[in-house]
Structure formats: C-alpha cells, structure tokens
Protein backbone atom coordinates (compact mmCIF):
# COMPACT_ATOMS: atom_id res chain seq x y z
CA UNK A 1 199.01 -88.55 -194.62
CA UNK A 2 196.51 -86.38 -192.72
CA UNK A 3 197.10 -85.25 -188.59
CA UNK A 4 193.54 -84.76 -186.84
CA UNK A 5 193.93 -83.33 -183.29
CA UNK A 6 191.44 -84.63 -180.81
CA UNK A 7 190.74 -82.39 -177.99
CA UNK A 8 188.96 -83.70 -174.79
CA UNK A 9 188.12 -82.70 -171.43
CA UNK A 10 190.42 -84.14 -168.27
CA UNK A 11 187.63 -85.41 -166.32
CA UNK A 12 186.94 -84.03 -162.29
CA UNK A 13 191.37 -83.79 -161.85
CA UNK A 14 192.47 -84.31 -158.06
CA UNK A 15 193.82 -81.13 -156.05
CA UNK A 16 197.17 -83.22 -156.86
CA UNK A 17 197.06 -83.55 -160.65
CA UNK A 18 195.04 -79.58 -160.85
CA UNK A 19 198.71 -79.00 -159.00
CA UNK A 20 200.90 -80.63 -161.59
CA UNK A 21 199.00 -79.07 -164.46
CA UNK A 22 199.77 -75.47 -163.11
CA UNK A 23 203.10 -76.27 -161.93
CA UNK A 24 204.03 -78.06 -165.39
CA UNK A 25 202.10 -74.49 -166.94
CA UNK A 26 204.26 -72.33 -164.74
CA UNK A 27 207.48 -74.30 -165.54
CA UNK A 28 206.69 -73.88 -169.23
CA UNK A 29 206.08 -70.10 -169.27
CA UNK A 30 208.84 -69.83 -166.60
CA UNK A 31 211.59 -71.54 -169.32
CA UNK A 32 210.45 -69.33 -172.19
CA UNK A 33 210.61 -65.73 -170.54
CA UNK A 34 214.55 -67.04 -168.99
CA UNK A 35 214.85 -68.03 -173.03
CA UNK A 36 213.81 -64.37 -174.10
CA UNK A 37 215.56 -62.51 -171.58
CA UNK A 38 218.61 -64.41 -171.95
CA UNK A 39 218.29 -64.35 -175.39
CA UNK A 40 218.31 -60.69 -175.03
CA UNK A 41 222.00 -60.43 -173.06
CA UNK A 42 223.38 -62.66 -175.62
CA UNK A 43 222.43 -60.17 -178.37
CA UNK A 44 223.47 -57.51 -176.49
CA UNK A 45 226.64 -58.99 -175.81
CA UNK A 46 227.74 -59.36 -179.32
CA UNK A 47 226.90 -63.09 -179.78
CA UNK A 48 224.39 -64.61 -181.86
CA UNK A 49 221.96 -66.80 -179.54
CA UNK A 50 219.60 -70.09 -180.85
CA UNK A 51 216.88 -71.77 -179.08
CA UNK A 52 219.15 -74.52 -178.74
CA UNK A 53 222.49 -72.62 -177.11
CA UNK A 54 219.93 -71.20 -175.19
CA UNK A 55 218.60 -74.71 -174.21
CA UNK A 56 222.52 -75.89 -173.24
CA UNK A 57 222.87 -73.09 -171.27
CA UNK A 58 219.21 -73.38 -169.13
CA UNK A 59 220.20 -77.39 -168.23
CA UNK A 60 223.72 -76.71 -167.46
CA UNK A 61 222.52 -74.17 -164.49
CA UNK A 62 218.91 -75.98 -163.72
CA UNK A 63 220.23 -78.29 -160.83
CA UNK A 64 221.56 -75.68 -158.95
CA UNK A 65 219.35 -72.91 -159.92
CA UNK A 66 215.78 -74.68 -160.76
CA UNK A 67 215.51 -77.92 -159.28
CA UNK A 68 211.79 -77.13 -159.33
CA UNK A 69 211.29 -78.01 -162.80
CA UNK A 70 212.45 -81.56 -162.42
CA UNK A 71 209.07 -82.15 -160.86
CA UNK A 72 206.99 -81.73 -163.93
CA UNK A 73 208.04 -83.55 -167.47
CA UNK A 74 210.78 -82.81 -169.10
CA UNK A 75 208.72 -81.33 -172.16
CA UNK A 76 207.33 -78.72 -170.30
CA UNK A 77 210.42 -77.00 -170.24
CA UNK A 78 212.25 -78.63 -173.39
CA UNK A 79 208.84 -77.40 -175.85
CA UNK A 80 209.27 -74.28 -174.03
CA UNK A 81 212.68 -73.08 -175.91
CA UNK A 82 211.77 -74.69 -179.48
CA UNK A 83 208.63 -72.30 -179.24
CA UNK A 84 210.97 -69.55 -178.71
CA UNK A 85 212.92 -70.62 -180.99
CA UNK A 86 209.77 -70.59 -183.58
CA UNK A 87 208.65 -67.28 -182.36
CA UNK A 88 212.25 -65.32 -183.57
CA UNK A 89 212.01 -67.64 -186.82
CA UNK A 90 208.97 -65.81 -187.69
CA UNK A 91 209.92 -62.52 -186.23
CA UNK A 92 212.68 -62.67 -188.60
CA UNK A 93 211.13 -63.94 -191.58
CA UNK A 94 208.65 -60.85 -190.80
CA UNK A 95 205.66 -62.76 -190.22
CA UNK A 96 205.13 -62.05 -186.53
CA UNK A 97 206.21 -58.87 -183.79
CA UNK A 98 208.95 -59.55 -181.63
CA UNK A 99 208.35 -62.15 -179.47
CA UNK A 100 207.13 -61.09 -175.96
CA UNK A 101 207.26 -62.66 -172.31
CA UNK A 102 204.14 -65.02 -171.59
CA UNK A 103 202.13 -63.80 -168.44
CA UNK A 104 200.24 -66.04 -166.04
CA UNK A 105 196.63 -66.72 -166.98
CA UNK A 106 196.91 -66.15 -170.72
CA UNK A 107 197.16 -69.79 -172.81
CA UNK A 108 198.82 -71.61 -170.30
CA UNK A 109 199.66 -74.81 -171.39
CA UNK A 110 202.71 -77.54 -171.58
CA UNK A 111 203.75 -80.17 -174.13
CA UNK A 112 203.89 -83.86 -174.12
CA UNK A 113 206.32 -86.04 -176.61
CA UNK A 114 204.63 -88.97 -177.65
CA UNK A 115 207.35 -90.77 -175.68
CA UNK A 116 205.72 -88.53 -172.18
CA UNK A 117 202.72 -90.18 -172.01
CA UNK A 118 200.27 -93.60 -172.11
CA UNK A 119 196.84 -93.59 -174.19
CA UNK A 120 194.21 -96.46 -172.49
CA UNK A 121 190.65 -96.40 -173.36
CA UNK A 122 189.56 -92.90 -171.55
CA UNK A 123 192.80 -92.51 -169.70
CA UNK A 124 196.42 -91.11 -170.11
CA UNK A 125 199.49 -91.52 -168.36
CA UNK A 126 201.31 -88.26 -167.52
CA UNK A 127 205.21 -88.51 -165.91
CA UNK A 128 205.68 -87.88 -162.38
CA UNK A 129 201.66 -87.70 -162.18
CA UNK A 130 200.17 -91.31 -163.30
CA UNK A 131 196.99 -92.10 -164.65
CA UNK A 132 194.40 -89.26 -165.37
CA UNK A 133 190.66 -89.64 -166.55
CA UNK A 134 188.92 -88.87 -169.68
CA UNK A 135 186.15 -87.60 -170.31
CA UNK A 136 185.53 -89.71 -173.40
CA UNK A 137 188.47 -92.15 -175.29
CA UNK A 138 190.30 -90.98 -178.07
CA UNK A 139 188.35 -91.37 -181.00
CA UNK A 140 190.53 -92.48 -184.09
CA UNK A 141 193.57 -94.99 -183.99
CA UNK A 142 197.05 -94.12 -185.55
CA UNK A 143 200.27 -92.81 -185.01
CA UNK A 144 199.98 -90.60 -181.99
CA UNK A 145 203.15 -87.69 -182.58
CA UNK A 146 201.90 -85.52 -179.37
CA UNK A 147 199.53 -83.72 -176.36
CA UNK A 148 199.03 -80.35 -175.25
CA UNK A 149 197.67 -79.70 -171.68
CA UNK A 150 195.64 -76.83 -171.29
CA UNK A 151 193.37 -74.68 -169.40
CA UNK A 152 190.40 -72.82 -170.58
CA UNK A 153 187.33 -71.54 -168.96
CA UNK A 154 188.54 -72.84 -165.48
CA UNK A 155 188.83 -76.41 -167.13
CA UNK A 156 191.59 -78.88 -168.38
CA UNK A 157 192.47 -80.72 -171.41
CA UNK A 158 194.21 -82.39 -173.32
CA UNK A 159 194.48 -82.22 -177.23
CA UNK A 160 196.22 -85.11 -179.17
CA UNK A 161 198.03 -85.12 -182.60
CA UNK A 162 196.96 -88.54 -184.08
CA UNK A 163 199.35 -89.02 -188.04
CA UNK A 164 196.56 -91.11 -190.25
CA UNK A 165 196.93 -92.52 -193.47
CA UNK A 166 193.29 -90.98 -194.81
CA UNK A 167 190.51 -89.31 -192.55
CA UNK A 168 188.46 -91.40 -190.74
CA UNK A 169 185.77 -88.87 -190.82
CA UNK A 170 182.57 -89.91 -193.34
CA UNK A 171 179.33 -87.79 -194.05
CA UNK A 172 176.77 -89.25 -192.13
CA UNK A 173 172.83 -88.69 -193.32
CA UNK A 174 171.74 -88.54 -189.99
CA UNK A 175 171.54 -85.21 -188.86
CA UNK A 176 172.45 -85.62 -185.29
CA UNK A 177 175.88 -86.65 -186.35
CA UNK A 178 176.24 -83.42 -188.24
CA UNK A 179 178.95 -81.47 -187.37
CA UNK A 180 180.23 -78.13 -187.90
CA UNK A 181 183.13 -76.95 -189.73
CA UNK A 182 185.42 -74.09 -189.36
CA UNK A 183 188.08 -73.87 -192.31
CA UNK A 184 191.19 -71.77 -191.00
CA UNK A 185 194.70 -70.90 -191.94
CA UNK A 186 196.83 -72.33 -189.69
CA UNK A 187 194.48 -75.70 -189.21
CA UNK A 188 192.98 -77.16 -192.42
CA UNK A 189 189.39 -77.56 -190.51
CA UNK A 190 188.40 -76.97 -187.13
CA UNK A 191 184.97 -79.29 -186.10
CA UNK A 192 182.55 -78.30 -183.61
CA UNK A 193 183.16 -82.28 -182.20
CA UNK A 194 186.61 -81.71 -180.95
CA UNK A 195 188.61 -82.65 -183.80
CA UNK A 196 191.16 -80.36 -185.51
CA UNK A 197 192.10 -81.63 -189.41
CA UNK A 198 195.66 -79.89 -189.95
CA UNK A 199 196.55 -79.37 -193.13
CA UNK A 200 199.83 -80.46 -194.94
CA UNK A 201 202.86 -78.60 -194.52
CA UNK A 202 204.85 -77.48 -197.76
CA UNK A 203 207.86 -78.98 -198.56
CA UNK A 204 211.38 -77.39 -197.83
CA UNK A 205 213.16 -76.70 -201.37
C-alpha cells in the first residue's frame, strides 16, 4: 500500500466559498486554542485532560456557546482537537515543544473526512458549501482517506490523500514529463507536480 497526496489549486472561488474557507479556517484554529487553554485548567485543576474529554466537553457547550461553528463542516472543528491531541503526544514523547496557540494568517487550514466531501472530474463537493472548481481533476484513482483546505500565497487548495495498491507514477523518457523530487522525513517524496508519496508508517509492537 502506498498514499500519494495530490495537491491542486481551487479554481477563481466565489466571495461565498473564499467566506467558508476562512470561516471553516477560523473555526479550526478557534477549536484548538479553546482545546489548549482548556487543556491548561484541567491540568491545573488536578485532572488529567485528553483530546477526546476535551472534545466531550467543547460539543456539550457549542449550541449555546458557538453556534457559529455549525456553519462550516463538522471536521473543521472535530480534526481540530485530534491535532491537539497529536501535538501533547509528541510533546510528551519529547519530540516536539509544548504545543502553542495557532494565530491567524499562519497555516490556516481545515480537514475533510472522506465521508465530508464529493470527487467529480475537476470538482469537489464541500458541506454546507456545494460544488467548487478545480483547477485540474485528480490525477490517480483509489481509495480516497482525506482533504486539507488551505491557503497559501493569497490562494486556495485542496490536497487529497488517495490509499493505492502500487504507485502509479512511471519514468517517462521524455523530458518534459520530468519531474522533480524532494525526499523528506515526514513525506517519503515530495514532486515538483503536486504529488506528495508518504511513506509507510511503522507498525505498533
């Protein structure tokens, strides 16, 4: 099994759907700094907090208190609490600082279960938002496990995490399909086409 990630450009977005993306982007970095800093007064009260009792606790108050975020999908703020949850895994395990609250403007972003949204030919289907153009269609077929919105250089997109049996990648002799290749440590191979070859997670003894 290999997971390539396809990243491609949301094409010319409506003042609407620009709107969702930074709302869903707010909503997203709003969750995960209420994580933190209630993660914070749980500690300091004695108790021992998780990303998920930290979850319970944001939907049990989110009617009253944030009906806001009920505008958006429900990943944006769902993702939101596993990454924080992620973040004090690794702060722990002493691979990372202690985590710190996200700020406006820097990697904003929100998450998409493969259950959020519709792939068709250059389009996808976003909740609460519909149908969004493409740039180009998604270039490999296979299990699709998830999408990331996100906004660099004043534009969208929108990267997806196709599960294939083998690469569908071959070495072409022509030299204008030549591309480049950035090997990494968190991603296997990074490829100056878009795609992103992640590489295979070790087993849990």
């Amino acid at each position: 099994m290999i997971v390539l990630s396809h990243k491609i450009q949301i094409k010319n977005p409506t003042f609407k759907q620009e709107q969702y993306f930074r709302q869903a982007c707010g909503t997203s970095r709003f969750a995960y700094n209420w994580g933190l800093e209630e993660w914070q007064k749980q500690y300091k009260a004695g108790n021992k907090p998780t990303a998920f009792k930290i979850k319970n606790i944001f939907n049990a108050i989110k009617p009253a208190s944030f009906p806001w975020v009920f505008n958006v999908t429900k990943c944006a703020p769902e993702q939101a609490f596993a990454n924080l949850g992620s973040a004090f895994k690794r702060f722990f395990n002493g691979q990372s600082q202690y985590p710190k609250f996200k700020k406006k403007g820097e990697r904003d972003s929100f998450y998409l279960s493969n259950d959020q949204f519709k792939v068709f030919e250059n389009q996808v289907r976003i909740p609460k938002l519909g149908w969004v153009k493409l740039t180009e269609s998604l270039r490999f077929s296979g299990k699709i496990l998830s999408a990331t919105v996100t906004l660099a250089a004043d534009k969208w997109f929108i990267s997806f995490q196709v599960q294939m049996e083998k690469s569908p990648l071959k070495v072409s002799q022509n030299q204008a399909d030549v591309v480049g290749v950035d090997l990494g440590i968190k991603n296997l191979a990074t490829l100056s086409n878009g795609l992103i070859i992640e590489g295979s997670k070790p087993l849990k003894k």
